[in-house]
Structures are given as structure tokens and as C-alpha cells.
C-alpha atoms as a PDB file:
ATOM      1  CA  UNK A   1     118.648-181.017 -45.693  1.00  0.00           C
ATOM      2  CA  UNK A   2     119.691-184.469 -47.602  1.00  0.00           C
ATOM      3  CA  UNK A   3     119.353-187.499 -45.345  1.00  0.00           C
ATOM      4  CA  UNK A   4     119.828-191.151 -45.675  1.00  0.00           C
ATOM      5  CA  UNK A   5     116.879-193.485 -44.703  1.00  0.00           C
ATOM      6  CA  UNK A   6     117.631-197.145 -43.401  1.00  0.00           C
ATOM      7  CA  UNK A   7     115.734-199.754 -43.948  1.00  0.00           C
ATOM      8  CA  UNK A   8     115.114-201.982 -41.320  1.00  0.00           C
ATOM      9  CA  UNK A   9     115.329-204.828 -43.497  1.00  0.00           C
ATOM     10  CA  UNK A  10     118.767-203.792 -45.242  1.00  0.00           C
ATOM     11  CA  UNK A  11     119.901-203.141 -41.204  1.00  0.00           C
ATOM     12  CA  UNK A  12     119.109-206.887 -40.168  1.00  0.00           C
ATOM     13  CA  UNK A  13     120.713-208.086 -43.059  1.00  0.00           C
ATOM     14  CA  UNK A  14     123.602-206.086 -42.804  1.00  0.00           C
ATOM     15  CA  UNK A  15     124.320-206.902 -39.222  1.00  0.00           C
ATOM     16  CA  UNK A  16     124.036-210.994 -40.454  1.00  0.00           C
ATOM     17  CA  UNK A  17     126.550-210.310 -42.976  1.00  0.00           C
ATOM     18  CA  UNK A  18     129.275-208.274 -40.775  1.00  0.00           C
ATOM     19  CA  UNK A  19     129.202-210.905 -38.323  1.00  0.00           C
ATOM     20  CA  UNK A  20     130.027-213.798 -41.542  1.00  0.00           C
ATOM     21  CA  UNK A  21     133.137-211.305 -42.858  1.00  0.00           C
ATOM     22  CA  UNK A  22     135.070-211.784 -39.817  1.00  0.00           C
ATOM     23  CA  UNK A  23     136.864-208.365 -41.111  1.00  0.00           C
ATOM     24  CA  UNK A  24     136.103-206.311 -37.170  1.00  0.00           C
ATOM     25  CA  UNK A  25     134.541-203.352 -38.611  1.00  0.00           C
ATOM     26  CA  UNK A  26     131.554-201.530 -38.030  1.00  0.00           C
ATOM     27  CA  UNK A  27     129.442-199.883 -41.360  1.00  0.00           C
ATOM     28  CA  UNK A  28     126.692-197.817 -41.876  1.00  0.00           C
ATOM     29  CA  UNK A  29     123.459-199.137 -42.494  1.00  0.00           C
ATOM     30  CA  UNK A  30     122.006-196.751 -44.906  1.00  0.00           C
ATOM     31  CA  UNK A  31     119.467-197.574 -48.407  1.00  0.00           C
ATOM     32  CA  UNK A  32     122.023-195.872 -50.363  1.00  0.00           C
ATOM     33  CA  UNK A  33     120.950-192.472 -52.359  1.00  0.00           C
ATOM     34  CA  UNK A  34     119.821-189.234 -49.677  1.00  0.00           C
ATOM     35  CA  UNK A  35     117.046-187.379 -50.253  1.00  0.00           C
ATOM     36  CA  UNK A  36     115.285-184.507 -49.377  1.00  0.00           C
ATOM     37  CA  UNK A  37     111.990-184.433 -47.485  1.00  0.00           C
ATOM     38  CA  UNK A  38     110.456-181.463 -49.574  1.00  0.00           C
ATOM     39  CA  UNK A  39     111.313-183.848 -52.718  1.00  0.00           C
ATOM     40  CA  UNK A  40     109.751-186.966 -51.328  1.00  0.00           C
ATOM     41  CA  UNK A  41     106.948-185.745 -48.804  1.00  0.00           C
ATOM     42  CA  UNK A  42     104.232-185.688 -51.868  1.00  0.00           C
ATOM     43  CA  UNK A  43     105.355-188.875 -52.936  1.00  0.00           C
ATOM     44  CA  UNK A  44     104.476-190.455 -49.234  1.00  0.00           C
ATOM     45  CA  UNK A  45     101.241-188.247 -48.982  1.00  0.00           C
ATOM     46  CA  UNK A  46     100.358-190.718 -52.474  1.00  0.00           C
ATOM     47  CA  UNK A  47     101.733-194.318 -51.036  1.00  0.00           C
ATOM     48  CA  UNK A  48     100.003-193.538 -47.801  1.00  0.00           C
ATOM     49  CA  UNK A  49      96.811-192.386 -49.558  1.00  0.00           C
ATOM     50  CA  UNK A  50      96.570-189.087 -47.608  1.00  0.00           C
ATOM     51  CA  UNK A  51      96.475-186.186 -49.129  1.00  0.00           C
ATOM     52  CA  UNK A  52      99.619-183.879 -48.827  1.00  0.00           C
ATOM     53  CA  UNK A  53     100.131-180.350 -49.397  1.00  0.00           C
ATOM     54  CA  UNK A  54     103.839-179.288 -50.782  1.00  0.00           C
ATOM     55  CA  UNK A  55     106.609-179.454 -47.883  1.00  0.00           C
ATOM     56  CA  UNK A  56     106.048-176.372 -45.399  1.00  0.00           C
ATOM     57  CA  UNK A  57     108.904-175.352 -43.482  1.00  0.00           C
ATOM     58  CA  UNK A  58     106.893-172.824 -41.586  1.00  0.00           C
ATOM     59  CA  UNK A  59     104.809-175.986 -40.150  1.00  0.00           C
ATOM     60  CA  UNK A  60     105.063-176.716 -36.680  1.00  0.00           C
ATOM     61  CA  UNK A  61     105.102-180.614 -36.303  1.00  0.00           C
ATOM     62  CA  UNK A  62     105.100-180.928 -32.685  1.00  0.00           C
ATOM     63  CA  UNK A  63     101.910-178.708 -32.555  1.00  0.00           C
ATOM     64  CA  UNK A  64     100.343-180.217 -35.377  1.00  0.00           C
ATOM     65  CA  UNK A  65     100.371-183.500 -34.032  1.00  0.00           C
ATOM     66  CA  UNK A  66     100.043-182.859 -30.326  1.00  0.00           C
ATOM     67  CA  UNK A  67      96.549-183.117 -30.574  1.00  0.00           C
ATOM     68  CA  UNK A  68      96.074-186.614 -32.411  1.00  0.00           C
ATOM     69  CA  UNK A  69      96.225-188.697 -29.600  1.00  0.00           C
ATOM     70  CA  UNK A  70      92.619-189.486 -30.150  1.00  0.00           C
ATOM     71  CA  UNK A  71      93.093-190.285 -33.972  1.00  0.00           C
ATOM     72  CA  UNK A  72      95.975-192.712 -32.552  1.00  0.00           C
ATOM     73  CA  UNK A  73      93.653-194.576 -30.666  1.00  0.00           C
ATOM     74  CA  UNK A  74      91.183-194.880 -33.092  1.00  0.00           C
ATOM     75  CA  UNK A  75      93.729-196.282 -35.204  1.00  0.00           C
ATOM     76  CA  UNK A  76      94.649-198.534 -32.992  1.00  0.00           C
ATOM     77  CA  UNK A  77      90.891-200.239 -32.283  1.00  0.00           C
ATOM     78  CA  UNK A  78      90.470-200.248 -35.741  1.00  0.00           C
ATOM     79  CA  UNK A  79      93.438-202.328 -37.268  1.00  0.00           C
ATOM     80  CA  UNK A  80      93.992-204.422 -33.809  1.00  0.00           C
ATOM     81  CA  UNK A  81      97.620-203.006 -32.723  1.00  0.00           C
ATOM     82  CA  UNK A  82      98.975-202.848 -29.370  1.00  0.00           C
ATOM     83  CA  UNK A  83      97.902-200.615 -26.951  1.00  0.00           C
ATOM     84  CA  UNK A  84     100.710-197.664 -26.975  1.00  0.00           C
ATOM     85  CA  UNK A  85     100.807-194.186 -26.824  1.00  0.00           C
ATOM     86  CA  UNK A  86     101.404-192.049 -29.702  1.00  0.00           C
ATOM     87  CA  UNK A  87     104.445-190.264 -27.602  1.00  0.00           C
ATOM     88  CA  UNK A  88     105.670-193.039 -27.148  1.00  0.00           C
ATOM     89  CA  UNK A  89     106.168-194.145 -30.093  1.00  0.00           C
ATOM     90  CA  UNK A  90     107.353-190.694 -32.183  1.00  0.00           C
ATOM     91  CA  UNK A  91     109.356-188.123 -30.485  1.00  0.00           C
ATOM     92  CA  UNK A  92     107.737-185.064 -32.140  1.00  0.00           C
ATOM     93  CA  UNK A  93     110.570-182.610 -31.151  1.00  0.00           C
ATOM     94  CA  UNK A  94     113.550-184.773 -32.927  1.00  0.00           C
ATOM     95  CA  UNK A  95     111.587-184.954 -35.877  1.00  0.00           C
ATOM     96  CA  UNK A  96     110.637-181.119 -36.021  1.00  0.00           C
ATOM     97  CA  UNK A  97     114.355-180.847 -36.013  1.00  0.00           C
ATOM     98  CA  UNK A  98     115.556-183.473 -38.669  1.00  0.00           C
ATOM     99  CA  UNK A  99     112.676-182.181 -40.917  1.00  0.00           C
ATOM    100  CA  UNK A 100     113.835-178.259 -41.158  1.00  0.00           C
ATOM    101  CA  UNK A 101     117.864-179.124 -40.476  1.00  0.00           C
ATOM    102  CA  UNK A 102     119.442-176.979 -42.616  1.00  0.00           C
ATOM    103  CA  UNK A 103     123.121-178.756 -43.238  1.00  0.00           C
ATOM    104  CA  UNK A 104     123.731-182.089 -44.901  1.00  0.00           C
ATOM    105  CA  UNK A 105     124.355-185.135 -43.080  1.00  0.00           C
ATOM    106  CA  UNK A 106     127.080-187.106 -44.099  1.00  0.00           C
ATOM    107  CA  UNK A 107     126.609-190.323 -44.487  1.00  0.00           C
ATOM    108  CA  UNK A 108     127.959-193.467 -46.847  1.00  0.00           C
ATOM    109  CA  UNK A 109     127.988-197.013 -47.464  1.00  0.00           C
ATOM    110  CA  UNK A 110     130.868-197.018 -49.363  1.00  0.00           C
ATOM    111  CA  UNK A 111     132.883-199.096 -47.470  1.00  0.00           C
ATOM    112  CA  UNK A 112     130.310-202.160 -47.252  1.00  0.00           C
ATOM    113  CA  UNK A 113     129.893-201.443 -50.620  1.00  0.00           C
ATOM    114  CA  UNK A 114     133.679-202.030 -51.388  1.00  0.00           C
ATOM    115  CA  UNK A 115     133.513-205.081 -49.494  1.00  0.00           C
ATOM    116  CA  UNK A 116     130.733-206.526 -51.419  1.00  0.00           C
ATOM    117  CA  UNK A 117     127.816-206.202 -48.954  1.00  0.00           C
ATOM    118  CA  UNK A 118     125.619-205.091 -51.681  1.00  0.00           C
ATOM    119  CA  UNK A 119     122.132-205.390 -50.567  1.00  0.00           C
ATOM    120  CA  UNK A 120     119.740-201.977 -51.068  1.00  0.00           C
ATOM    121  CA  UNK A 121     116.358-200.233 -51.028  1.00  0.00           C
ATOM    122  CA  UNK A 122     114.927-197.610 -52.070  1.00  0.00           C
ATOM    123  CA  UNK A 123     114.109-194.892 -49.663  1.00  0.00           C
ATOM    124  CA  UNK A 124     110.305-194.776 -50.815  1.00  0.00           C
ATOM    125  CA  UNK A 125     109.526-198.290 -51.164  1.00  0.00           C
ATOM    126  CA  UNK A 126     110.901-198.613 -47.467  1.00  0.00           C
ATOM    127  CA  UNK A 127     108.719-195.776 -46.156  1.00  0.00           C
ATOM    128  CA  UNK A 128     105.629-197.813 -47.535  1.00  0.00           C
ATOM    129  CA  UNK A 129     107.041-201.166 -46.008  1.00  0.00           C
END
């Protein structure tokens, strides 16, 4: 499936500039180029230093995760975050689905584009952020 990351940074920023255009529209908020995640999941595997085997559509997400809870918490006394659940923070079962969706989203920038909001990232870079 080809998807369209947004950057929370290009979001913000996006917002700020609707609300200066005074045009009433609403826009997507996406980095710009979509993307597969079998092309890019090595790629975060490397930026994340983890090692990552190829993209495996038979994997189960939800069950391969439902078990680091633990990990999470470690984590979390390690680099001084804030005390949260790991549930509560990805829902497992949404992401089992976007990751093994077989149909394209749809979705474009074109019109901010066309209006000169031209402000992007790349899809990697933001993963990493």
C-alpha cells in the first residue's frame, strides 16, 4: 500500500499559514511523495539503529508487540520520559491494518501547493525526528 506520512512539523506550520491566507479552505497536511513500508522499513531499522529483517507481511504486529510492555518501561527509566503505557500510546490493531492495506490511499497537497504553501519533508528524515 502507498501512504503519505505527515510531519508534525510541516502540520504546525501549515495550520499557521492557512489561518494568514484568509482563502476558507481546509488542505492536507502531507510531506509530499508516498511510500511504501516494505521500501522504507530497512531504511528505519538503520536510522533507528535496530536491526531489521526485510518487510514481512505474514508478521503479526499486535502479537509481536503485545508482550513489550516491560521493554517500554525500561525505556522509559532509562531516558527519563513520562510515565505512560505503551497501549496507550500505539494502537497496535490500526497499525496491523495500515501496514498490510492492500489499496492506495489517495492523498495530495496539490492544492496548498498551487497556492504557494510550499514547505516539505521527507518521509524518512521525519520518522527519525
Amino acid at each position: 500500500m502507498y501512504v503519505g506520512a505527515s510531519d508534525a512539523r510541516l502540520v504546525a506550520e501549515q495550520h499557521i499559514w492557512a489561518t494568514t491566507q484568509n482563502i476558507g479552505e481546509v488542505f492536507n497536511a502531507v510531506n509530499g511523495g508516498s511510500y511504501k513500508w516494505k521500501e522504507i522499513w530497512g531504511d528505519i531499522g538503520i536510522k533507528l539503529g535496530v536491526n531489521s529483517t526485510l518487510f514481512n507481511l505474514d508478521l503479526r504486529y499486535s502479537l509481536a508487540m503485545s508482550d513489550m510492555g516491560g521493554l517500554w518501561k525500561n525505556i522509559v527509566m532509562k531516558e527519563g520520559l513520562v510515565e505512560t503505557e505503551m497501549d496507550d500510546l500505539a494502537n497496535r490493531e490500526f497499525l496491523e491494518n495500515l501496514f498490510k492495506c492492500l489499496v492506495k490511499m489517495l492523498e495530495s497537497r496539490e492544492k496548498a501547493n498551487c497556492l504557494d504553501f510550499t514547505t516539505k519533508y521527507q518521509t524518512l528524515e521525519s520518522i527519525g525526528y
